[in-house]
Protein backbone atom coordinates (compact mmCIF):
# COMPACT_ATOMS: atom_id res chain seq x y z
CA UNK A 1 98.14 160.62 57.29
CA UNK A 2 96.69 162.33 54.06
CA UNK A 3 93.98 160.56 51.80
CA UNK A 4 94.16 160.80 48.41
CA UNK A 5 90.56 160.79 46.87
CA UNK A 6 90.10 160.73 42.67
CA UNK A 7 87.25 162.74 41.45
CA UNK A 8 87.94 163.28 37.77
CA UNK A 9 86.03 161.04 36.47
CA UNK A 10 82.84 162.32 33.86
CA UNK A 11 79.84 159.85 35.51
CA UNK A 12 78.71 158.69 32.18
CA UNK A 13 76.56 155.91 33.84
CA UNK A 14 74.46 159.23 35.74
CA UNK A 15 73.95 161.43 32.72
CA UNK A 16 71.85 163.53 32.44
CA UNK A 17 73.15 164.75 36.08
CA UNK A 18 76.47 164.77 35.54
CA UNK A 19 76.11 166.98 32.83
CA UNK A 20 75.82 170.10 35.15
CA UNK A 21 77.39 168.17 38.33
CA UNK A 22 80.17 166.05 39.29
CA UNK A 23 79.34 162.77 40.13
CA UNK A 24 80.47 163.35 43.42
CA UNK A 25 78.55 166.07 44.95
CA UNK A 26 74.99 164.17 43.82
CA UNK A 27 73.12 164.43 46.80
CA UNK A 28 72.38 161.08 48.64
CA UNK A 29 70.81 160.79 52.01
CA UNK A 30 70.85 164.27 52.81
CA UNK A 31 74.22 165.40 51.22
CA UNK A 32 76.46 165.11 48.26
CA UNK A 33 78.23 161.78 47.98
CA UNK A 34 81.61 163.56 48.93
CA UNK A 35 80.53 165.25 52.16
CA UNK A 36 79.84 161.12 53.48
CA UNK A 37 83.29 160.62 52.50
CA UNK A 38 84.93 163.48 54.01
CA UNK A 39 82.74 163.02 57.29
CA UNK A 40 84.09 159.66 57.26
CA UNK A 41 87.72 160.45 56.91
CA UNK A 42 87.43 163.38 59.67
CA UNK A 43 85.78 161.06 62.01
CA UNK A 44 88.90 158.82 61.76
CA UNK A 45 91.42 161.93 62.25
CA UNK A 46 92.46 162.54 59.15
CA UNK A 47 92.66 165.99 58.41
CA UNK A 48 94.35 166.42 55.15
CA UNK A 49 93.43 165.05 51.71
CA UNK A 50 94.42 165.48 48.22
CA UNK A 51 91.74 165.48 45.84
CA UNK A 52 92.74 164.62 41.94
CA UNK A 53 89.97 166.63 39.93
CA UNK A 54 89.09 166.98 36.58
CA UNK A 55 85.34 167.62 34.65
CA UNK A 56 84.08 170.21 36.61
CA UNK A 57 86.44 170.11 39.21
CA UNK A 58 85.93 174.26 40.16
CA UNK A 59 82.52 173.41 41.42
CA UNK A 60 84.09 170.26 43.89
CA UNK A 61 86.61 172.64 44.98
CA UNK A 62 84.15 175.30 45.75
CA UNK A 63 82.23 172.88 48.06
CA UNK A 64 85.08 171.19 49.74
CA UNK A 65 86.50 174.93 50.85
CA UNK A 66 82.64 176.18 51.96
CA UNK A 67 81.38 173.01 53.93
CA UNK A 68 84.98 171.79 55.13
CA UNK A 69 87.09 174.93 56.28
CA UNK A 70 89.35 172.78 58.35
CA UNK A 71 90.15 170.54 55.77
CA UNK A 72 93.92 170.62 54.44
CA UNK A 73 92.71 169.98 51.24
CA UNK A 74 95.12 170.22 48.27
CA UNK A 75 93.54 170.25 44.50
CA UNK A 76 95.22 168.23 41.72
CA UNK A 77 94.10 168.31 37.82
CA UNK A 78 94.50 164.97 36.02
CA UNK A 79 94.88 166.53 32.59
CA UNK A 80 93.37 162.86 30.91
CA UNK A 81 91.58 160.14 32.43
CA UNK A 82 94.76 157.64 31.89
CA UNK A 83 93.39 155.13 34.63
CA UNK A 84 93.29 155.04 38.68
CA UNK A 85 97.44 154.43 38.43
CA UNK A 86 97.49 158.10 36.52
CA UNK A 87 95.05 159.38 38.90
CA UNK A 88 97.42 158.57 41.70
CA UNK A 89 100.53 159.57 39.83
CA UNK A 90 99.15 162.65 39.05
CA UNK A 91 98.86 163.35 43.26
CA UNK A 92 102.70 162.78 43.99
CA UNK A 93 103.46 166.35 44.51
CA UNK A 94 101.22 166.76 47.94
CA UNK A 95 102.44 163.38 49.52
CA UNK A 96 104.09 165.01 52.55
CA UNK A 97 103.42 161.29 54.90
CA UNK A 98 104.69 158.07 54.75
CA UNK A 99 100.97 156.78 55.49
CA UNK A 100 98.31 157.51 52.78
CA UNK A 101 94.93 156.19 52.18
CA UNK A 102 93.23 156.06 48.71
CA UNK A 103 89.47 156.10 48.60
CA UNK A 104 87.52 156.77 45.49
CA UNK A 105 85.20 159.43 45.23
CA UNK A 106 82.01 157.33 43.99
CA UNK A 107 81.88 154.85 47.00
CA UNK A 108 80.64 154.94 50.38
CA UNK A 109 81.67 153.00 53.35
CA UNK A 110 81.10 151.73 56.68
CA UNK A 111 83.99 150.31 58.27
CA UNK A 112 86.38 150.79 61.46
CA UNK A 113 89.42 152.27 59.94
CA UNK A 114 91.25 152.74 63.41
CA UNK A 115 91.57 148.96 63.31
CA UNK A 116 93.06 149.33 59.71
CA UNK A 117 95.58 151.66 60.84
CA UNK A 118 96.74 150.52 63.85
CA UNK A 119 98.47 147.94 62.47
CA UNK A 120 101.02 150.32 59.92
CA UNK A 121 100.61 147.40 57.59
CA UNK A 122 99.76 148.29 54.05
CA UNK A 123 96.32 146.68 53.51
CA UNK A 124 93.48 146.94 51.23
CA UNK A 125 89.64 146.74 51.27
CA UNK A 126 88.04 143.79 50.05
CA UNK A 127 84.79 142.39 49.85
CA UNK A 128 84.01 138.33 48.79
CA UNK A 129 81.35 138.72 45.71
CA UNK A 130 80.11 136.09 43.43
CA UNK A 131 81.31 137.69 40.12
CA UNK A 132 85.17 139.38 40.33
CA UNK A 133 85.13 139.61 36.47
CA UNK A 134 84.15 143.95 37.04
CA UNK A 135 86.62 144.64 39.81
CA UNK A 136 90.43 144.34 40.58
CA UNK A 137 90.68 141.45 42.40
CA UNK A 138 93.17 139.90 45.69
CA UNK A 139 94.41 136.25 45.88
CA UNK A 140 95.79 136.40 49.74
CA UNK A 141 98.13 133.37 50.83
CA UNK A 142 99.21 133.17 54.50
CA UNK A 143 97.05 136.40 55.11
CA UNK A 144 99.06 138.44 53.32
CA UNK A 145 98.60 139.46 49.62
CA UNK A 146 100.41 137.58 46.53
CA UNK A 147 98.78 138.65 43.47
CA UNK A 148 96.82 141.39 42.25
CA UNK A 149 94.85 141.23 39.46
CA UNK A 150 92.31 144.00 37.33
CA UNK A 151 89.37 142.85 36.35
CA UNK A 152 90.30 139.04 35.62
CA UNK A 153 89.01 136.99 33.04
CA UNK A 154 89.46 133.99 34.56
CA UNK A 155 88.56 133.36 38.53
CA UNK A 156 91.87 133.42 40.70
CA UNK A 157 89.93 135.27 43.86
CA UNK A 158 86.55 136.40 44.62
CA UNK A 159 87.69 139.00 47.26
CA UNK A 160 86.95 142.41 45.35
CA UNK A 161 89.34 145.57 45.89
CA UNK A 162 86.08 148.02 46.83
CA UNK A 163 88.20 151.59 46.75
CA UNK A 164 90.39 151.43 50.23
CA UNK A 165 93.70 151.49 49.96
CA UNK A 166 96.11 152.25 52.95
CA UNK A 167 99.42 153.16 52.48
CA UNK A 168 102.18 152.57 55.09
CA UNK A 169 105.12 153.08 52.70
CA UNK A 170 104.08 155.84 49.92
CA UNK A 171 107.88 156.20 48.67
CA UNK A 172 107.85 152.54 47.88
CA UNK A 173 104.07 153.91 45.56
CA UNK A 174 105.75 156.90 44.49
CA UNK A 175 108.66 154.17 42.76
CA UNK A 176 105.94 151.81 41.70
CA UNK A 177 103.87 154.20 39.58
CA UNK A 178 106.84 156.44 38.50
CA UNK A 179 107.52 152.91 37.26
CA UNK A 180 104.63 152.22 35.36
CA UNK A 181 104.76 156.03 33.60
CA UNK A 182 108.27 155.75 32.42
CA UNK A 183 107.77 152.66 31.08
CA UNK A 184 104.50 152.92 29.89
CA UNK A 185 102.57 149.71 31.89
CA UNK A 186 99.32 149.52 31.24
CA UNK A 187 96.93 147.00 31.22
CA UNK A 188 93.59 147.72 29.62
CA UNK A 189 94.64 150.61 27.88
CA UNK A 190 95.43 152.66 31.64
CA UNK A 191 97.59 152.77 34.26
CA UNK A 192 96.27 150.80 36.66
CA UNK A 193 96.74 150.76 40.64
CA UNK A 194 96.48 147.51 41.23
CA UNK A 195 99.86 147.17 39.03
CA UNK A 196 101.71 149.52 41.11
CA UNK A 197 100.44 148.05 43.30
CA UNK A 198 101.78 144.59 42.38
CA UNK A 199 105.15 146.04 41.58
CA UNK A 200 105.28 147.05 45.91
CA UNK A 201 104.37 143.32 46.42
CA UNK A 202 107.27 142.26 44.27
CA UNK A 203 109.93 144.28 45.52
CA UNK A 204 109.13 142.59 49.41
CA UNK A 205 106.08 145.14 50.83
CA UNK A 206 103.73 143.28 52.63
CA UNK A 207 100.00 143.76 52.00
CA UNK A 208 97.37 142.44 53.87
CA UNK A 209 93.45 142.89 53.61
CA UNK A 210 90.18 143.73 55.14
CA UNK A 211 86.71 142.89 54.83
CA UNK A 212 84.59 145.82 53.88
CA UNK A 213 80.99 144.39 54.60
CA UNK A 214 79.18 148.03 54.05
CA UNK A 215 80.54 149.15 50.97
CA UNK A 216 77.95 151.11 48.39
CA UNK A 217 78.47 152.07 45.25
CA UNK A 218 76.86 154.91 43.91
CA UNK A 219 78.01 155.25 40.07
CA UNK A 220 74.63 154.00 38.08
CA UNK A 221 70.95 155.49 38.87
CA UNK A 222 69.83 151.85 40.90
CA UNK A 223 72.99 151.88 42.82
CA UNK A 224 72.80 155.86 44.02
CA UNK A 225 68.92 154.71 45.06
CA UNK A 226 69.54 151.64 47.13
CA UNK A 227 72.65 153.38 48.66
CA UNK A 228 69.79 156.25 49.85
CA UNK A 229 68.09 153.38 51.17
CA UNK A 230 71.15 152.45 53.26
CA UNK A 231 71.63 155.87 54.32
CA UNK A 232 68.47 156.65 55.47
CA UNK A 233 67.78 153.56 57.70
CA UNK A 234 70.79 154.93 59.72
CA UNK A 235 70.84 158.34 59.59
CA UNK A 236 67.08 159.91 58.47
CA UNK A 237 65.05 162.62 60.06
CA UNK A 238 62.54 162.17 62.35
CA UNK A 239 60.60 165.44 61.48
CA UNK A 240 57.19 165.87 61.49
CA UNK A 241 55.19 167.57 58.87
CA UNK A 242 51.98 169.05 59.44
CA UNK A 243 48.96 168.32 57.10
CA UNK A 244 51.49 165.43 55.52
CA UNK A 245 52.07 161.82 56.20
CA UNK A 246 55.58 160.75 56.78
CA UNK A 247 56.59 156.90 55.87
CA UNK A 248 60.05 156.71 57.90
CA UNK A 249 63.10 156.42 57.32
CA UNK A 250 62.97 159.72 54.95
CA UNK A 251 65.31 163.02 54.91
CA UNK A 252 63.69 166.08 54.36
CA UNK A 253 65.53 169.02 54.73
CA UNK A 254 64.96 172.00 57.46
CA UNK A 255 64.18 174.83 55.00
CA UNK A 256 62.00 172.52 52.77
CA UNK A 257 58.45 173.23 52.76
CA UNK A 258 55.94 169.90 51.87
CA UNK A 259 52.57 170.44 51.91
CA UNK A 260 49.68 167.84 51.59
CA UNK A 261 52.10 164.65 50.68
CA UNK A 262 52.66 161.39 51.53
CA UNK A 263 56.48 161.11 51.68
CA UNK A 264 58.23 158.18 51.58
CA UNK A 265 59.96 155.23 52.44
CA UNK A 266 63.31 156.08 51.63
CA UNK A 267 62.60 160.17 49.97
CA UNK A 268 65.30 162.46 49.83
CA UNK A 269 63.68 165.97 50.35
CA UNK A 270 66.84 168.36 49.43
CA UNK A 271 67.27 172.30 50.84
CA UNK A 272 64.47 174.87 49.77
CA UNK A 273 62.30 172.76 48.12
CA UNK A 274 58.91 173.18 47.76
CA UNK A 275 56.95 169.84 47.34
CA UNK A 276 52.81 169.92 47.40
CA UNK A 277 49.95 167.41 46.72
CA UNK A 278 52.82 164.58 46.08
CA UNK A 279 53.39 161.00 47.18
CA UNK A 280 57.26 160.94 46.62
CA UNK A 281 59.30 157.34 47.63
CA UNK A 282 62.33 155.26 46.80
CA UNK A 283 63.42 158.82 45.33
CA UNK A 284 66.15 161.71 45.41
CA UNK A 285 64.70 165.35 45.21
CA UNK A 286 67.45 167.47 44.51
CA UNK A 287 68.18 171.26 46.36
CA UNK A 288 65.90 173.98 45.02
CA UNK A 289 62.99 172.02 43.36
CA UNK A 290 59.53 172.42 42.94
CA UNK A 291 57.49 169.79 43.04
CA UNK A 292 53.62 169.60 42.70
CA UNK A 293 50.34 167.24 41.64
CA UNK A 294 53.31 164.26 41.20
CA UNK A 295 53.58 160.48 42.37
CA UNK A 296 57.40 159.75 41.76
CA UNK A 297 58.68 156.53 42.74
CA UNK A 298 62.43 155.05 41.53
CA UNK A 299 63.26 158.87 40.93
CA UNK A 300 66.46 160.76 40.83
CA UNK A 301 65.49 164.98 40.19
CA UNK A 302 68.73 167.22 39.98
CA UNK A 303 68.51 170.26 41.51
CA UNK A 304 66.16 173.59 40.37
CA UNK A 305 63.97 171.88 38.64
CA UNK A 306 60.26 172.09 38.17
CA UNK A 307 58.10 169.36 37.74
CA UNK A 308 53.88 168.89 37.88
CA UNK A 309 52.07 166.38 36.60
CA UNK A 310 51.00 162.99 37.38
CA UNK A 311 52.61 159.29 38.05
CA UNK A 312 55.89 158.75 36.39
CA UNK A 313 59.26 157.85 36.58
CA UNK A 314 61.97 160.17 36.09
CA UNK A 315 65.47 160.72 35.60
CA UNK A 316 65.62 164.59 35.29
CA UNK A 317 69.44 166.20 35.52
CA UNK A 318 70.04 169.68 36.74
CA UNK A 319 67.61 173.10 35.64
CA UNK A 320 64.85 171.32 34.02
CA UNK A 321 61.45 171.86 33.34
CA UNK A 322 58.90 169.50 33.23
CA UNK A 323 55.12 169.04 33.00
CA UNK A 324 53.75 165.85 32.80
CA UNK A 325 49.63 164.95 32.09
């Protein structure tokens, strides 16, 4: 099986970071969202992915070959952001499986996929929310799915498509979206997936769903925080810090030296940082800051950046300076 993962996209809802650094290697809980992702996908035994890259796409490619050697990864440029459909589309060339599964590149899960693909039924993630007017939506009949429909402006589901997508039949999604490009279907302005999708469900595939409980989003500044908080309650260090006072769960990273702080709840201390007479929580400290005299709370710092001062809250993107009095 090969996953397909879009990571094109420009993060406008996380400027000033994404400026300087994809929205996908923004460190949360410990690493960049990406490296979750790809731990995920290599715990389930999938070894190869395709990754569809755009804005800054050198320095995603660069990571992905230095922290994941074993990876099969193939590299894909979508030339213009033309929708999730195009995004897809644009990935044809490496499908070399009948099975595929689609995860985008801004969202981090917890789910058994084993039980997802055991079945070699196509079948999408969904989650039941109170509002489906922001997200492609499912209405499911006789458990499988009858109609797909983007971001609806009237109510025909509440079970949201939250980024999982497997694949048993990718020629029948090759047809589908070659479809939708050659006679330019979009909806919205874009080729969407969910139409492709809908064109599969049309010509007699059978899709069924399921529920993705854990599923966190981390494409605005609140979202990337509480998804810390979700990360860290499972997975943060239990290291001890002399002359500091630790408020588990935190992660604070091997090399980074804190001295005289009171870190967290729920602080993200990245690699080689340097953080002194602070009281840091609810907040993501970036690789290679320094970090002095400061109370940050609700804080997202990209990475080499200086910053001394007093109370605030900040969102600082990559190489700044900043005193604050």
């Amino acid at each position: 099986m090969r996953a397909i993962i879009p990571v094109a996209g420009f993060g406008t809802r996380l400027k000033p970071h994404t400026h300087s650094t994809p929205k996908v290697l923004l460190n949360v809980g410990g690493k960049p969202i990406l490296g979750h992702i790809i731990d995920k996908l290599l715990l389930s035994n999938i070894t190869k992915a395709t990754f569809v890259i755009g804005h800054l796409g050198e320095k995603i490619e660069a990571y992905i070959r230095n922290e994941y050697p074993s990876l099969q990864a193939d590299f894909v440029i979508q030339s213009e952001m033309l929708g999730l459909g195009h995004a897809i589309y644009s990935a044809i060339p490496t499908f070399d499986d009948d099975e595929i599964f689609i995860i985008l590149g801004d969202t981090i899960f917890d789910v058994n996929l084993e039980n997802v693909f055991t079945k070699k039924i196509s079948s999408l993630g969904v989650k039941e929310v109170d509002d489906p007017r922001r997200f492609g939506v499912a209405f499911v009949e006789n458990g499988y799915i009858q109609k797909l429909v983007e971001k609806p402006t009237t109510i025909i589901s509440k079970l949201a498509l939250v980024g999982l997508y497997y694949i048993s039949n990718s020629k029948a999604l090759i047809d589908s979206l070659c479809n939708l490009i050659d006679n330019n279907i979009r909806t919205k302005g874009e080729y969407q997936l969910t139409d492709a999708l809908q064109l599969m469900i049309n010509n007699g595939e059978k899709f069924t769903t399921f529920p993705v409980e854990g599923w966190y989003d981390c494409g605005k500044p609140e979202t990337l925080l509480s998804t810390n908080q979700f990360l860290l309650k499972k997975n943060g260090t239990n290291r001890t810090v002399e002359n500091a006072v630790i408020n588990h769960p935190v992660f604070i990273a091997r090399d980074a030296v804190v001295k005289n702080c009171v870190i967290g709840p729920f602080a993200t201390i990245g690699e080689r940082c340097i953080v002194q007479d602070c009281l840091i929580k609810n907040s993501i400290i970036s690789s290679d800051c320094t970090v002095s005299k400061t109370m940050l709370e609700n804080s997202i710092i990209g990475s080499h950046t200086s910053i001394k001062g007093s109370y605030k809250k900040l969102n600082a993107g990559d190489s700044s300076e900043i005193e604050l009095f």
